[in-house]
C-alpha atoms as a PDB file:
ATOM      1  CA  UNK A   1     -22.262  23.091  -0.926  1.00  0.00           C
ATOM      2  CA  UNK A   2     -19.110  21.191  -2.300  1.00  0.00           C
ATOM      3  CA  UNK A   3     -17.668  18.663  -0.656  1.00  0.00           C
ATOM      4  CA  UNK A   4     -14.187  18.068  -0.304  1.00  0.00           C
ATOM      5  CA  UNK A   5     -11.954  14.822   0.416  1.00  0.00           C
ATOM      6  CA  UNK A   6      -8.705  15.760   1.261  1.00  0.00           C
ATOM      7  CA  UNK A   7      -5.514  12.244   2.000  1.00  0.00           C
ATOM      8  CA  UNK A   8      -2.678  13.520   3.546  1.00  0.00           C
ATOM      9  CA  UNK A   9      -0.173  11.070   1.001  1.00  0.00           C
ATOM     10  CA  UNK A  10       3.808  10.378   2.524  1.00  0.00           C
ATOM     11  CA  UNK A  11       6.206  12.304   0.474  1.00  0.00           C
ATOM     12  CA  UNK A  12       9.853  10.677   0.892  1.00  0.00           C
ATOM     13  CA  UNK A  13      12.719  12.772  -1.473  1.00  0.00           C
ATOM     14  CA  UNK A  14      16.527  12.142  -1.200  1.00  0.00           C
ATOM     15  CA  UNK A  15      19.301  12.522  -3.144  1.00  0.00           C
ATOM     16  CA  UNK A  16      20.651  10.276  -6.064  1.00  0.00           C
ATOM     17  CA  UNK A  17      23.922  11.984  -7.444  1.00  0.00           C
ATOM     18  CA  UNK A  18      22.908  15.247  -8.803  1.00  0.00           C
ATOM     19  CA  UNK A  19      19.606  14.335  -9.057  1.00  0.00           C
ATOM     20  CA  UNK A  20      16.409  14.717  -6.256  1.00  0.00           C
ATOM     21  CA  UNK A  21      14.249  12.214  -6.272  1.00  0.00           C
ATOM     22  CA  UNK A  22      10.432  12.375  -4.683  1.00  0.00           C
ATOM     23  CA  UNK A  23       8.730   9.298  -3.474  1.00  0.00           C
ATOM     24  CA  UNK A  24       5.068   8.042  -2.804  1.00  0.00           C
ATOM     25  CA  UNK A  25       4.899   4.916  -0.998  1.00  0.00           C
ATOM     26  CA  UNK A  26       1.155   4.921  -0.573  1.00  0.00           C
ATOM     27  CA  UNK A  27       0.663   4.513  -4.961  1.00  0.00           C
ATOM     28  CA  UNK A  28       4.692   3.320  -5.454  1.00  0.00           C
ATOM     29  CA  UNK A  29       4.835   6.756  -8.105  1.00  0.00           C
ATOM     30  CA  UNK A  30       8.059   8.846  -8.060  1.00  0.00           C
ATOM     31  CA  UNK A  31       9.683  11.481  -9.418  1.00  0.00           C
ATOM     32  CA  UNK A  32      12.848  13.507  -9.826  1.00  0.00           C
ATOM     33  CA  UNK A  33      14.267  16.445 -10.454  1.00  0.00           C
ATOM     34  CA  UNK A  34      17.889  18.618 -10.117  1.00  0.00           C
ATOM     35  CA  UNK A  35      16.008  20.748  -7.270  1.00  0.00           C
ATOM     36  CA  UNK A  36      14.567  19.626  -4.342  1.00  0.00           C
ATOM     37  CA  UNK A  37      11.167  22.039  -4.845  1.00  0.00           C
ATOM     38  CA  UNK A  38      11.040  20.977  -9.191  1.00  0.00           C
ATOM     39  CA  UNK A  39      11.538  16.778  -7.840  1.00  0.00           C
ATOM     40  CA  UNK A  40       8.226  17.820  -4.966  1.00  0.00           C
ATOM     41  CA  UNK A  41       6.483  19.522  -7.906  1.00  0.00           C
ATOM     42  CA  UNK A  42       7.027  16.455 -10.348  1.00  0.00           C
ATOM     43  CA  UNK A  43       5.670  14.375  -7.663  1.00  0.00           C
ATOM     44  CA  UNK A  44       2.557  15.869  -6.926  1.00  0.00           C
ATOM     45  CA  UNK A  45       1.831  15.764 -11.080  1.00  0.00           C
ATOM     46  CA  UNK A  46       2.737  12.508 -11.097  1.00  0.00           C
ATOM     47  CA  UNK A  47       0.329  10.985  -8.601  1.00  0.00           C
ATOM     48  CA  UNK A  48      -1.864  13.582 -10.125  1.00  0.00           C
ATOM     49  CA  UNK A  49      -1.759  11.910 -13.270  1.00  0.00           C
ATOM     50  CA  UNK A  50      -1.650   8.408 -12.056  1.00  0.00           C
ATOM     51  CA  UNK A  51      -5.249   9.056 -10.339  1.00  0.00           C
ATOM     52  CA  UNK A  52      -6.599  10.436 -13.484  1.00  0.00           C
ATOM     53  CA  UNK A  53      -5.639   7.548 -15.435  1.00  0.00           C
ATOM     54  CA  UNK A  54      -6.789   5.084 -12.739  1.00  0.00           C
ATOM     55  CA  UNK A  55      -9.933   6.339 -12.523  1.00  0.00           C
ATOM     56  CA  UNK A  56     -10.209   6.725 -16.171  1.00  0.00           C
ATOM     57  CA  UNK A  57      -9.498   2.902 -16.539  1.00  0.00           C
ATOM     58  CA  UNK A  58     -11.742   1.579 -13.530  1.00  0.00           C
ATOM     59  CA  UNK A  59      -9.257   0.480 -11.182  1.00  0.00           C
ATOM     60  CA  UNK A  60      -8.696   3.271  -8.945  1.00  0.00           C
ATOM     61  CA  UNK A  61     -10.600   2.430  -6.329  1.00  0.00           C
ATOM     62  CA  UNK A  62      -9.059  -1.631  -6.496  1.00  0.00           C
ATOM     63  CA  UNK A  63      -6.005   0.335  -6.280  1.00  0.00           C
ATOM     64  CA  UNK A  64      -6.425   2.279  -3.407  1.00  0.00           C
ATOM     65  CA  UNK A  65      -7.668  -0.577  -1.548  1.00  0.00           C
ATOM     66  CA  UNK A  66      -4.670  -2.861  -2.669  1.00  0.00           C
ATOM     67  CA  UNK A  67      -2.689   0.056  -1.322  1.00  0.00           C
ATOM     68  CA  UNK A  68      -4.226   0.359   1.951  1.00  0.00           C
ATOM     69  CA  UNK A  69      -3.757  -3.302   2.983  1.00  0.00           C
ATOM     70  CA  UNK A  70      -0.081  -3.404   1.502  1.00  0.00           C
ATOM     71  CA  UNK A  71       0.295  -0.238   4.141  1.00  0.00           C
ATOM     72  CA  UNK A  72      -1.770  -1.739   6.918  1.00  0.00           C
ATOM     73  CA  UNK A  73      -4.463   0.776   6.926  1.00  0.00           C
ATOM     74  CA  UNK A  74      -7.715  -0.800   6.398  1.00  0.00           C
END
């Protein structure tokens, strides 16, 4: 049996001219986009890709805990 961790992660968009723009706080990545649902979509690569290359590298774990006490939830 597989077993799954699932992080609910805060996803902040607003507009910037004629532009939406999607926002992490909890790993500082954003995104944007000329539609609200292509700026959430952009997002959710982005972090995506930012994990990937984090843990590729060896520091996503440093990260994550950097993160956690920057956001007061250790």
């Amino acid at each position: 049996m597989e077993s799954s961790n699932q992080v609910k992660l805060t996803e902040i968009v607003f507009r910037e001219g004629d532009m939406y723009v999607a926002y992490n706080p909890e790993f500082d990545v954003s995104s944007c986009d000329r539609t609200m649902k292509k700026s959430k979509s952009n997002l959710a690569e982005a972090i995506s890709l930012f994990i990937e290359e984090a843990a590729r590298q060896g520091t996503l774990e440093n990260i994550i805990n950097e993160r956690l006490l920057l956001l007061g939830r250790s």
